[in-house]
C-alpha atoms as a PDB file:
ATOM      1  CA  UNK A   1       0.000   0.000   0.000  1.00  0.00           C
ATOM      2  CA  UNK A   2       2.703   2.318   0.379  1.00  0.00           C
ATOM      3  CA  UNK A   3       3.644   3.672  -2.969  1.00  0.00           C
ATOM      4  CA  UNK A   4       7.506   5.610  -3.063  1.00  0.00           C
ATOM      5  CA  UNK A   5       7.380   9.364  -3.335  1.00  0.00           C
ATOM      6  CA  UNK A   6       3.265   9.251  -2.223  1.00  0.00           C
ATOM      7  CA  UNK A   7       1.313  10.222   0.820  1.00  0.00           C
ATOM      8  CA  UNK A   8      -0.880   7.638   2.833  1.00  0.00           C
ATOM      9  CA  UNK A   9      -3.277   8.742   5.033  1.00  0.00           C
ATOM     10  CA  UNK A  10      -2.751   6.117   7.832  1.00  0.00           C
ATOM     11  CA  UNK A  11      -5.714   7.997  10.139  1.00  0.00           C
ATOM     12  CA  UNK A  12      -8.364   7.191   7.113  1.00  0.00           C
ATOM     13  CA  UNK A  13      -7.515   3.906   6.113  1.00  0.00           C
ATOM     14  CA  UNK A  14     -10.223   1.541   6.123  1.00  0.00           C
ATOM     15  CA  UNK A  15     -10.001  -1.468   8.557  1.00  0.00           C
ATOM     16  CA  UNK A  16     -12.137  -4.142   9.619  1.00  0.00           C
ATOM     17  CA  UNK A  17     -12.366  -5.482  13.706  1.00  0.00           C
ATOM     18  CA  UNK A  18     -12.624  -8.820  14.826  1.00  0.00           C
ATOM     19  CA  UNK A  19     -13.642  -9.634  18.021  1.00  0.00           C
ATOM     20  CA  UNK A  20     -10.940 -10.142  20.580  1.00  0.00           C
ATOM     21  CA  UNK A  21     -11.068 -13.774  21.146  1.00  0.00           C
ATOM     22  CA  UNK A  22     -13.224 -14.529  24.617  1.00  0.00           C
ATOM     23  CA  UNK A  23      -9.881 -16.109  26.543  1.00  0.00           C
ATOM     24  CA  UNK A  24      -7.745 -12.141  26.331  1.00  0.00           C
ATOM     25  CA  UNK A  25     -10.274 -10.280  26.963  1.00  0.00           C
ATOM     26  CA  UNK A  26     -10.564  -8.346  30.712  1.00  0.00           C
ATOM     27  CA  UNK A  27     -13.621  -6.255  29.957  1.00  0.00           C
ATOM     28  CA  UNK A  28     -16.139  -4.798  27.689  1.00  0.00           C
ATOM     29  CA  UNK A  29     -16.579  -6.211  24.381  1.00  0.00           C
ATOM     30  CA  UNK A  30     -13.066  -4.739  22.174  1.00  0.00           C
ATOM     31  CA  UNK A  31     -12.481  -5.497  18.865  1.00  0.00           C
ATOM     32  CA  UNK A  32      -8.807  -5.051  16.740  1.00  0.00           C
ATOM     33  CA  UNK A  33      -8.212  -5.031  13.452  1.00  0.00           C
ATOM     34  CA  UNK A  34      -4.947  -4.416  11.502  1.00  0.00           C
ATOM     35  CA  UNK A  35      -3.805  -3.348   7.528  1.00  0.00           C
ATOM     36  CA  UNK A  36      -0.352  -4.207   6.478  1.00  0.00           C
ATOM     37  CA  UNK A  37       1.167  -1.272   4.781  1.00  0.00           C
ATOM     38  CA  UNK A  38       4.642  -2.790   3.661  1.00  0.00           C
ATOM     39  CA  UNK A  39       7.368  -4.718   4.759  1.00  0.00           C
ATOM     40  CA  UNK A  40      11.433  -3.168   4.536  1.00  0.00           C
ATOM     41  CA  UNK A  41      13.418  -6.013   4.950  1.00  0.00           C
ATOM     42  CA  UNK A  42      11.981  -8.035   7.923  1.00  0.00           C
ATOM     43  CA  UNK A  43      10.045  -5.302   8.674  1.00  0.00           C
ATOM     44  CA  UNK A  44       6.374  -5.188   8.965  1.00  0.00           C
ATOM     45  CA  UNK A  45       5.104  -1.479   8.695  1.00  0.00           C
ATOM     46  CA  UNK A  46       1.103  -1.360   9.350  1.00  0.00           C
ATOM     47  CA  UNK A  47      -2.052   0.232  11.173  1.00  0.00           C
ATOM     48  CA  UNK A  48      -3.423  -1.315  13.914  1.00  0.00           C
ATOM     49  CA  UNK A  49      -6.730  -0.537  15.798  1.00  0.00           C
ATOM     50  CA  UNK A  50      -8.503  -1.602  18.770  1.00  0.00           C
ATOM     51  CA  UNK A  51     -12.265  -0.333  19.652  1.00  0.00           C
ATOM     52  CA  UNK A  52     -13.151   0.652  23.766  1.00  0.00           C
ATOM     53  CA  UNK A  53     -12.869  -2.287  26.066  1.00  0.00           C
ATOM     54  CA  UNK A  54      -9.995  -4.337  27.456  1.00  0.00           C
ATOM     55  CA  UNK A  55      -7.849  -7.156  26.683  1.00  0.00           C
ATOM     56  CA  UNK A  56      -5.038  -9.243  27.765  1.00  0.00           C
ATOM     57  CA  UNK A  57      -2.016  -9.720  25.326  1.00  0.00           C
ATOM     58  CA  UNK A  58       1.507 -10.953  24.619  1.00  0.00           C
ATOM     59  CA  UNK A  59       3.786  -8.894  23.086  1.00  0.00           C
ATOM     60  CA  UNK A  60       6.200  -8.785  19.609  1.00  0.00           C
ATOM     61  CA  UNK A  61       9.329  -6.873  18.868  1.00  0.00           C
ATOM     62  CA  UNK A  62       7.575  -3.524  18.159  1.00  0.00           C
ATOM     63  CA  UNK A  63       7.805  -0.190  17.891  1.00  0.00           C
ATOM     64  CA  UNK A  64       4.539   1.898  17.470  1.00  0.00           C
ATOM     65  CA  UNK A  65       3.263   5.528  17.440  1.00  0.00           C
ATOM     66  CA  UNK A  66      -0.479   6.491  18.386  1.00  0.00           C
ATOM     67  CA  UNK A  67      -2.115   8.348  15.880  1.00  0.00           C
ATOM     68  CA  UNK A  68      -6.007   8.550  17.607  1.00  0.00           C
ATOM     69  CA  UNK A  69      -7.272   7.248  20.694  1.00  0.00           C
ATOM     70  CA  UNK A  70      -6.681   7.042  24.449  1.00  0.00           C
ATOM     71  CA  UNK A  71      -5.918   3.910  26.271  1.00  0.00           C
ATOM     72  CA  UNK A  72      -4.099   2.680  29.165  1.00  0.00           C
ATOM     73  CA  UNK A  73      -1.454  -0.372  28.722  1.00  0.00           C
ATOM     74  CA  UNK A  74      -0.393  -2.319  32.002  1.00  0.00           C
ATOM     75  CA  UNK A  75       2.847  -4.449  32.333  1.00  0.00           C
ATOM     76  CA  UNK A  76       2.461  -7.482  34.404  1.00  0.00           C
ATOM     77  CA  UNK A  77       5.905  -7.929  34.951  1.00  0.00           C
ATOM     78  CA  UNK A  78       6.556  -4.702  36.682  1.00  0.00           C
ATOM     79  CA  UNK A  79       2.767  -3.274  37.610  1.00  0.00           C
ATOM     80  CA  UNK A  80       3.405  -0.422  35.499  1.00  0.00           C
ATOM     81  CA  UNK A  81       0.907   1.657  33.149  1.00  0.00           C
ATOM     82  CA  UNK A  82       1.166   3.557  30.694  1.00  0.00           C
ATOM     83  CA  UNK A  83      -1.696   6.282  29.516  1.00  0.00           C
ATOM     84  CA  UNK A  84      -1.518   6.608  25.737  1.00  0.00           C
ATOM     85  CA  UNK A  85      -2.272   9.515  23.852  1.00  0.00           C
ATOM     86  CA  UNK A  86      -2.037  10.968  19.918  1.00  0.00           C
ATOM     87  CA  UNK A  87       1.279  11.180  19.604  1.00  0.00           C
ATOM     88  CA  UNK A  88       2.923   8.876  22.008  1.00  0.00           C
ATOM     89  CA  UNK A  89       5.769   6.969  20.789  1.00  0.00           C
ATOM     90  CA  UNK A  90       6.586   3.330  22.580  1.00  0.00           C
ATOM     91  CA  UNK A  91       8.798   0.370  22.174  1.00  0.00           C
ATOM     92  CA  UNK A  92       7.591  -2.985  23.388  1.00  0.00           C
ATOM     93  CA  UNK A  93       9.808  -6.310  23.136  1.00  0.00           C
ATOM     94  CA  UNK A  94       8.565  -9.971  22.633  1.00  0.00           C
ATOM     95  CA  UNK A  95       7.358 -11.660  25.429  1.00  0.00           C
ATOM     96  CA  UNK A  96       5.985  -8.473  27.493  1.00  0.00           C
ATOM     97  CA  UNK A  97       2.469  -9.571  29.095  1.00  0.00           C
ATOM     98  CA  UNK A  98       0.190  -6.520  29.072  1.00  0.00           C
ATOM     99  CA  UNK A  99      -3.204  -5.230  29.586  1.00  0.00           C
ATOM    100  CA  UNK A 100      -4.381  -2.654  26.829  1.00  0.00           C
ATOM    101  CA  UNK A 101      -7.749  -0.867  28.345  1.00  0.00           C
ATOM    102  CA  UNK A 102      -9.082   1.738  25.376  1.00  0.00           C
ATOM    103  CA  UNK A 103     -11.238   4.187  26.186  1.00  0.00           C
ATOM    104  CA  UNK A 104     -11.599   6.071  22.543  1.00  0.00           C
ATOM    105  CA  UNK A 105     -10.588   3.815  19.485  1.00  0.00           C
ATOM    106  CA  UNK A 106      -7.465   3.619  19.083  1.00  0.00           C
ATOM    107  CA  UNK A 107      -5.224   3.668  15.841  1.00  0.00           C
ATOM    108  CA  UNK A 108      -1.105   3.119  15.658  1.00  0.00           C
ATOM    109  CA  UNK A 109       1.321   2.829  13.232  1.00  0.00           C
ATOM    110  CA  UNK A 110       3.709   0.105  13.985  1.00  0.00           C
ATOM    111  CA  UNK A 111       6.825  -1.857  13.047  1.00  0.00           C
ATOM    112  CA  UNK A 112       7.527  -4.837  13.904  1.00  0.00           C
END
């Protein structure tokens, strides 16, 4: 989908939720969906969205940057949280257990 020299609008892209399967989720009824923009190398370079609710989830190698939303993400490991916002930039590495809570859909860019 991404085309050299040409804009993408990432925020408008079309994508379609699934339901997060019964055994991740914490609350609510959530819903993600993802588009695959390219790949550079071993590189995956996509959109990835996730509608209010909450669910439990194991992590990849990523690195991602909000571009709508507002959500909370929880790291078992430590008892951390994180509030994410438009804007936010994070790094997550394989094997990090986490609790993602969205409040307003939320919509990333990643690469992983």
């Amino acid at each position: 989908m991404l085309t050299p020299g040409h804009a993408t609008a990432a925020a408008a892209l079309r994508i379609e939720r699934a339901p997060v399967p019964a055994a991740q989720v914490v609350a609510g009824t959530p819903g993600t969906g993802s588009a695959v923009l390219d790949v550079l190398g071993d590189t995956e370079i996509g959109v990835w969205e996730m509608s209010p609710g909450a669910m439990q989830d194991v992590e990849v190698d990523e690195v991602f940057l909000v571009l709508s939303g507002a959500a909370t993400v929880d790291f078992e490991a430590d008892g951390r949280r994180i509030t994410l916002a438009p804007g936010d930039i994070v790094r997550l590495v394989t094997g990090m257990r986490t609790v993602w809570t969205v409040t307003e859909t939320l919509r990333k860019l990643y690469l992983a």
